[in-house]
C-alpha atoms as a PDB file:
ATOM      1  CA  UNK A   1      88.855 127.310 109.092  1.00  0.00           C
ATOM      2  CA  UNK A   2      90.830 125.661 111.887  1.00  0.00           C
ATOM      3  CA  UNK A   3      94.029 125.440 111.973  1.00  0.00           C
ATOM      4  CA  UNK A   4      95.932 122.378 113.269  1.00  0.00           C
ATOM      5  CA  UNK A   5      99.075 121.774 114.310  1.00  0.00           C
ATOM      6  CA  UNK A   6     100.867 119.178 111.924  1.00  0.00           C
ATOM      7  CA  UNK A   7     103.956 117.129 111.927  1.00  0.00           C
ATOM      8  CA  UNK A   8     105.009 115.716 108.880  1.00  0.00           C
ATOM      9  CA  UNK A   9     107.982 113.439 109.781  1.00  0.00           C
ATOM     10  CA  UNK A  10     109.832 110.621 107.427  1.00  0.00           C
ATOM     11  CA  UNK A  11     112.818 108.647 106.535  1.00  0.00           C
ATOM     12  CA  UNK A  12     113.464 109.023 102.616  1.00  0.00           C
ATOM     13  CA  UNK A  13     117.144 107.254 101.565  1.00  0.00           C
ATOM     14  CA  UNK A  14     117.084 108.194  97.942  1.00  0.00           C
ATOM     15  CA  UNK A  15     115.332 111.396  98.296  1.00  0.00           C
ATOM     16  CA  UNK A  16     111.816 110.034  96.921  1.00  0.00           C
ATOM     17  CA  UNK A  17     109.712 109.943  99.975  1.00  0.00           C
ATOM     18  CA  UNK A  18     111.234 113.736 100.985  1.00  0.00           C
ATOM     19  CA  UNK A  19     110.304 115.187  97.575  1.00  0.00           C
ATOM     20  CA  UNK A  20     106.366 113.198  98.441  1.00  0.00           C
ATOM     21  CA  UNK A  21     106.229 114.679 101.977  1.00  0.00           C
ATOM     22  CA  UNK A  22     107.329 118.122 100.625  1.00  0.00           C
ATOM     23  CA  UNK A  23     104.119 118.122  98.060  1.00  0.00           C
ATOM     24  CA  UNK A  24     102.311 116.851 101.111  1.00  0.00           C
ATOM     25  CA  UNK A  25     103.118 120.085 103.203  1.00  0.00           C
ATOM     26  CA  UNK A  26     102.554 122.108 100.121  1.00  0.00           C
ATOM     27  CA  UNK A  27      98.635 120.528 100.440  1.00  0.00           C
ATOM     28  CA  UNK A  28      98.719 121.320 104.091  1.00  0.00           C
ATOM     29  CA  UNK A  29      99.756 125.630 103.354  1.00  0.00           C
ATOM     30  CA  UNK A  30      97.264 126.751 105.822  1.00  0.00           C
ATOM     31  CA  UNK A  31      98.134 124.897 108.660  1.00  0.00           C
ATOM     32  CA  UNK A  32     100.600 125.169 111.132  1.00  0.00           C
ATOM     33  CA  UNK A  33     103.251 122.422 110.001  1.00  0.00           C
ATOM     34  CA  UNK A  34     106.512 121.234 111.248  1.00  0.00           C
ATOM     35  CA  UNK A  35     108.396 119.316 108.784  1.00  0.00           C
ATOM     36  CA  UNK A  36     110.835 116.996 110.630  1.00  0.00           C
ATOM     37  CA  UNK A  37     113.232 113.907 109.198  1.00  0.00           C
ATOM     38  CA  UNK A  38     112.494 111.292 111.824  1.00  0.00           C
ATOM     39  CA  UNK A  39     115.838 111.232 113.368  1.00  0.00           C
ATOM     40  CA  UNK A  40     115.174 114.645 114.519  1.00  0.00           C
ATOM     41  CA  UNK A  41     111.551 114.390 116.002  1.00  0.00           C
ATOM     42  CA  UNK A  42     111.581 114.669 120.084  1.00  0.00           C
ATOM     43  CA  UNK A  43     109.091 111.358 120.901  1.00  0.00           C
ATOM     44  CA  UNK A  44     108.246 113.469 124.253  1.00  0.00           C
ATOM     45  CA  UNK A  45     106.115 116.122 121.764  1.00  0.00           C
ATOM     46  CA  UNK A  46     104.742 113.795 119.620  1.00  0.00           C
ATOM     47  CA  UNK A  47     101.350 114.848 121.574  1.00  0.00           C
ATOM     48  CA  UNK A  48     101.513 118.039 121.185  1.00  0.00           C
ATOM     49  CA  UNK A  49     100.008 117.834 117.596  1.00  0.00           C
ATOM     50  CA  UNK A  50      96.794 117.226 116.148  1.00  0.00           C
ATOM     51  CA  UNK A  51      97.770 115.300 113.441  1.00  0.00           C
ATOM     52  CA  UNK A  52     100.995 113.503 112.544  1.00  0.00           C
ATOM     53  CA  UNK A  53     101.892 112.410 109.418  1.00  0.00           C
ATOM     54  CA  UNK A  54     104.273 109.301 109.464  1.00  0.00           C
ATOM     55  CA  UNK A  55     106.218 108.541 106.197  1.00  0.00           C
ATOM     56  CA  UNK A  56     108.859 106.329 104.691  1.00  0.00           C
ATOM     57  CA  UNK A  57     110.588 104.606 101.766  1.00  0.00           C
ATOM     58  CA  UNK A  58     109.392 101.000 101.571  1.00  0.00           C
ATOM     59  CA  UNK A  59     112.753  98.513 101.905  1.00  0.00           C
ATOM     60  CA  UNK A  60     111.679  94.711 101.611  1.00  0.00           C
ATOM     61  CA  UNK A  61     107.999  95.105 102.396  1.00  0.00           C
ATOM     62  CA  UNK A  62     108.916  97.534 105.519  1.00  0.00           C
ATOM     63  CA  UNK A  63     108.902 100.760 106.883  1.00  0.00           C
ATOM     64  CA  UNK A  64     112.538 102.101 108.401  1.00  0.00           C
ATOM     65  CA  UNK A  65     112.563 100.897 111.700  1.00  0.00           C
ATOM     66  CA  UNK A  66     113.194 104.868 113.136  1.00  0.00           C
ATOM     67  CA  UNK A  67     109.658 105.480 112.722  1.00  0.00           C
ATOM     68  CA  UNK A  68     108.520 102.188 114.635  1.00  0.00           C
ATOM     69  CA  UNK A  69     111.235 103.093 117.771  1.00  0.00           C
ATOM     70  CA  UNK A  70     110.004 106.767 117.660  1.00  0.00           C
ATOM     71  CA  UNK A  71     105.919 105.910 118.000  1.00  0.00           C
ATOM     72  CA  UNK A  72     107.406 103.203 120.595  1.00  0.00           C
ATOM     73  CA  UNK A  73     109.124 105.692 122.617  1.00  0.00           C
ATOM     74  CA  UNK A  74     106.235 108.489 122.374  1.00  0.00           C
ATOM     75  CA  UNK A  75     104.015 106.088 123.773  1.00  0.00           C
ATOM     76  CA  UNK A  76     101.194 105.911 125.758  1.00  0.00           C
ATOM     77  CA  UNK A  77     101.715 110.156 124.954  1.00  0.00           C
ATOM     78  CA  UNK A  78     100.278 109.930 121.557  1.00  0.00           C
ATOM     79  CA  UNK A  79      98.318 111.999 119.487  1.00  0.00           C
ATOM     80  CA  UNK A  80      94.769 110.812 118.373  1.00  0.00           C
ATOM     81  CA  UNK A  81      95.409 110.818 114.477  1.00  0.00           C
ATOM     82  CA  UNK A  82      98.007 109.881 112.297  1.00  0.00           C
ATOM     83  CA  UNK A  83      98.464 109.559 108.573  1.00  0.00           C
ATOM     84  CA  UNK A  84     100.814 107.474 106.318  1.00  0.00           C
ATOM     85  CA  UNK A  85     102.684 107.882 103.576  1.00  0.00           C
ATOM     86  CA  UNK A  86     105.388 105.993 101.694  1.00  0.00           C
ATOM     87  CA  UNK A  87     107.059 105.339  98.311  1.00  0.00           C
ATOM     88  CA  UNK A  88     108.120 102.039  96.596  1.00  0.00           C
ATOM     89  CA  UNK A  89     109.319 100.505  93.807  1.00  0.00           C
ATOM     90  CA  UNK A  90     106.985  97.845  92.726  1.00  0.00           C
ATOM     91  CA  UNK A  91     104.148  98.699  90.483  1.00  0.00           C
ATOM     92  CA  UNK A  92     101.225  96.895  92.662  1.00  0.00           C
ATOM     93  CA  UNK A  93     101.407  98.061  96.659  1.00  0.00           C
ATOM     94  CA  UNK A  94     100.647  95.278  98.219  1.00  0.00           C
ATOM     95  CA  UNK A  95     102.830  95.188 101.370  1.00  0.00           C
ATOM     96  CA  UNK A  96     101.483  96.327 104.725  1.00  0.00           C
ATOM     97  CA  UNK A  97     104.600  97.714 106.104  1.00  0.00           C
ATOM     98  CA  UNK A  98     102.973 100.184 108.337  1.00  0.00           C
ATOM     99  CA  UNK A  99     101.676  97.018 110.306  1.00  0.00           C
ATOM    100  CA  UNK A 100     103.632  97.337 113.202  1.00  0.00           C
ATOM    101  CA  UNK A 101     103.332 100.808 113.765  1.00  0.00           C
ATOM    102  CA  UNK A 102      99.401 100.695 113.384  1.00  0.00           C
ATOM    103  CA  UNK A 103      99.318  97.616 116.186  1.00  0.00           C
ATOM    104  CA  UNK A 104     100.922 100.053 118.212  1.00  0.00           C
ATOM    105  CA  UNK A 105      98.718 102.969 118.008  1.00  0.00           C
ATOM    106  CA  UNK A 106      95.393 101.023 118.041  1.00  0.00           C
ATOM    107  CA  UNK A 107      97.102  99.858 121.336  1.00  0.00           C
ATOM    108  CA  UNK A 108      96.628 103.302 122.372  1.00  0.00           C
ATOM    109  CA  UNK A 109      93.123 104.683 120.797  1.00  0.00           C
ATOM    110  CA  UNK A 110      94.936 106.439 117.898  1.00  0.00           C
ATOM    111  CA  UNK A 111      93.203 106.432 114.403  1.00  0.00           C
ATOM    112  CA  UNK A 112      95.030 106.194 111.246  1.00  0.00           C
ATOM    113  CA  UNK A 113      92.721 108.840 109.031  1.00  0.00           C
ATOM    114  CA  UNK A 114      94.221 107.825 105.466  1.00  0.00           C
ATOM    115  CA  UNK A 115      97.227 106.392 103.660  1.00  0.00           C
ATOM    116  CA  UNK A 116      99.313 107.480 100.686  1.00  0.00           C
ATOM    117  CA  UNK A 117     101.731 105.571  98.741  1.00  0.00           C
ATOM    118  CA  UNK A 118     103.767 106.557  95.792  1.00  0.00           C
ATOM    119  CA  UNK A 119     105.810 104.491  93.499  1.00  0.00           C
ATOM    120  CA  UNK A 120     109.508 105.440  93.412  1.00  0.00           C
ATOM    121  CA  UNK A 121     112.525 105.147  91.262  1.00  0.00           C
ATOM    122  CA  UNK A 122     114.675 102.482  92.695  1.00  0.00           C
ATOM    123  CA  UNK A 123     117.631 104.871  93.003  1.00  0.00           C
ATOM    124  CA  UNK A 124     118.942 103.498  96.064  1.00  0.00           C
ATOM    125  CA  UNK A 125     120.348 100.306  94.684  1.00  0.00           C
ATOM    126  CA  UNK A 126     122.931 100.764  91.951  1.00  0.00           C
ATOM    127  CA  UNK A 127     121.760  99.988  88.466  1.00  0.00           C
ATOM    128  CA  UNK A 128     124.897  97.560  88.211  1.00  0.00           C
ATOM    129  CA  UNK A 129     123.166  96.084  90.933  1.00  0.00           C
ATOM    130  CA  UNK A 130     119.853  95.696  89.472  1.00  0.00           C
ATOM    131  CA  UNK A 131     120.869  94.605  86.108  1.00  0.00           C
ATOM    132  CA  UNK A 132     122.591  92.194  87.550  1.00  0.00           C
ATOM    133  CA  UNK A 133     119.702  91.045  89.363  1.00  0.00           C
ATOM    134  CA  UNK A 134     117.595  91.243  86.207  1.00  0.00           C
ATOM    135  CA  UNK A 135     120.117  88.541  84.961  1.00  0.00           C
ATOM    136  CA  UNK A 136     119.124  86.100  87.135  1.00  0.00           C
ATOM    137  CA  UNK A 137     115.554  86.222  86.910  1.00  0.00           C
ATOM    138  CA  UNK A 138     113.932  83.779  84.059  1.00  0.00           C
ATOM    139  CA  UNK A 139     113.882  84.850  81.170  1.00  0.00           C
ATOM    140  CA  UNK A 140     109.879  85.505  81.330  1.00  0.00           C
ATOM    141  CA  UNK A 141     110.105  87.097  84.720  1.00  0.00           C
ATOM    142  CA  UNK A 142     112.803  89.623  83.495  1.00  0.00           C
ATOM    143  CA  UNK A 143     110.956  90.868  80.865  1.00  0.00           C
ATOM    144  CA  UNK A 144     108.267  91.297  83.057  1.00  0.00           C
ATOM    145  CA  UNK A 145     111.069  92.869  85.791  1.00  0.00           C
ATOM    146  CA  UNK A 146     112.406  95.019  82.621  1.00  0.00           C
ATOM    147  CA  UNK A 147     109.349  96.536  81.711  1.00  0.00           C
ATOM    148  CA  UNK A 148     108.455  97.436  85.216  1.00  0.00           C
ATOM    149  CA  UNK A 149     111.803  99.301  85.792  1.00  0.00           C
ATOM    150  CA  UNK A 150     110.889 101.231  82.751  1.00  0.00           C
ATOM    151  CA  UNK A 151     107.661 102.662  84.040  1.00  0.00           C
ATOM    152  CA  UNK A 152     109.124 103.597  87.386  1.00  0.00           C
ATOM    153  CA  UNK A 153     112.197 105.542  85.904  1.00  0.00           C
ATOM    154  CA  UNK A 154     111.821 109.322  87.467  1.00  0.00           C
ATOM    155  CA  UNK A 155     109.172 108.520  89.456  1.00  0.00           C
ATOM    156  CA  UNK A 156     107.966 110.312  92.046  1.00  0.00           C
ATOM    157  CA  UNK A 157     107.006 112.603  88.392  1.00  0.00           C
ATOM    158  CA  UNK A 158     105.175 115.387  88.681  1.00  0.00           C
ATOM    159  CA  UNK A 159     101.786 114.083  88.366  1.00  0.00           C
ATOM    160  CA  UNK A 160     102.438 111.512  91.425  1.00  0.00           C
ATOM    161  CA  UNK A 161     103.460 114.994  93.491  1.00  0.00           C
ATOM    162  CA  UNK A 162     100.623 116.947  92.302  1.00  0.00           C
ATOM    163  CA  UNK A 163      98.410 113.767  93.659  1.00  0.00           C
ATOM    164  CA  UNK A 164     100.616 114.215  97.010  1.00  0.00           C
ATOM    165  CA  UNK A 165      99.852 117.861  97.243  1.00  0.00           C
ATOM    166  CA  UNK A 166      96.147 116.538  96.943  1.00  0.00           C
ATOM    167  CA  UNK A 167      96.791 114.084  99.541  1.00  0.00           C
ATOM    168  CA  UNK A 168      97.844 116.517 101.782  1.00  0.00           C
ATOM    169  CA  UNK A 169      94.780 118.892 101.096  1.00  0.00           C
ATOM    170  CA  UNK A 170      92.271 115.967 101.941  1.00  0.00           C
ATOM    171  CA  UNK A 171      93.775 115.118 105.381  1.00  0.00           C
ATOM    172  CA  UNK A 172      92.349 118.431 107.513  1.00  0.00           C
ATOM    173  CA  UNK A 173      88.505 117.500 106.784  1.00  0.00           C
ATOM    174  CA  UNK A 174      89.417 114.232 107.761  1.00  0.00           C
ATOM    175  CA  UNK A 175      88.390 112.885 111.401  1.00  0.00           C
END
């Protein structure tokens, strides 16, 4: 087996998308890995890996803009593959908040090999907060909104990190 050289780099506010990017590293054990927060990744060795791994909590449909300005300021140097993954807090994923990043590296011959996205507890607005925002939803949207909060509670489990770890596993056979 080859080895590659991995970065696995992400912004996580509550915590959710660290805990999915640590079962991803777990999945990657053979390989050499660096596991970076965003904020601390030099953009000038971006290229020195064979694989980068680009992750981040999903905040109204998007990505935190630190991983955007990093890929920005790495380019044209860019590696040839990246992966995503990210976690949210709605049931369906139907955002594409990676958009801008992907325009970016297509701009540059990159390929995106896979994607991963995990649902999240919304821990990073106060339940207050929420609840209050539950309040002003009609009454059949906040059942709807009540229920959903319900199956998200504790999430990332361990069952969404065990399919992380898997994730991670997958991404080395990958071209």
């Amino acid at each position: 087996m080859i080895l590659m050289k991995i970065l696995i780099t992400y912004f996580s506010h509550t915590g959710n998308t660290e805990k999915v990017a640590n079962s991803i590293k777990e999945g990657l054990n053979e390989n050499d890995v660096d596991f970076i927060p965003v904020k601390d990744v030099d953009p000038s060795k971006l290229n020195y890996y064979d694989l980068v791994l680009l992750g981040s909590g999903i905040y109204a449909s998007r990505i935190d803009k630190s991983l955007v300005n990093l890929v920005k300021k790495a380019a044209p140097n860019l590696p040839s593959k990246f992966a995503y993954f990210c976690t949210h807090a709605s049931l369906e994923f139907y955002q594409k908040p990676f958009y801008n990043i992907t325009k970016i590296l297509a701009g540059h011959g990159c390929k995106v090999i896979d994607e991963f996205d995990c649902v999240g507890d919304n821990i990073g607005i106060p339940l207050k907060t929420r609840m209050t925002m539950l309040d002003n939803l009609p009454d059949d949207k906040k059942k709807k909104a009540q229920e959903d909060m319900e199956k998200i509670k504790g999430r990332p489990n361990q069952e969404d990190l065990e399919n992380a770890k898997r994730f991670g596993q997958s991404l080395t056979g990958k071209n």
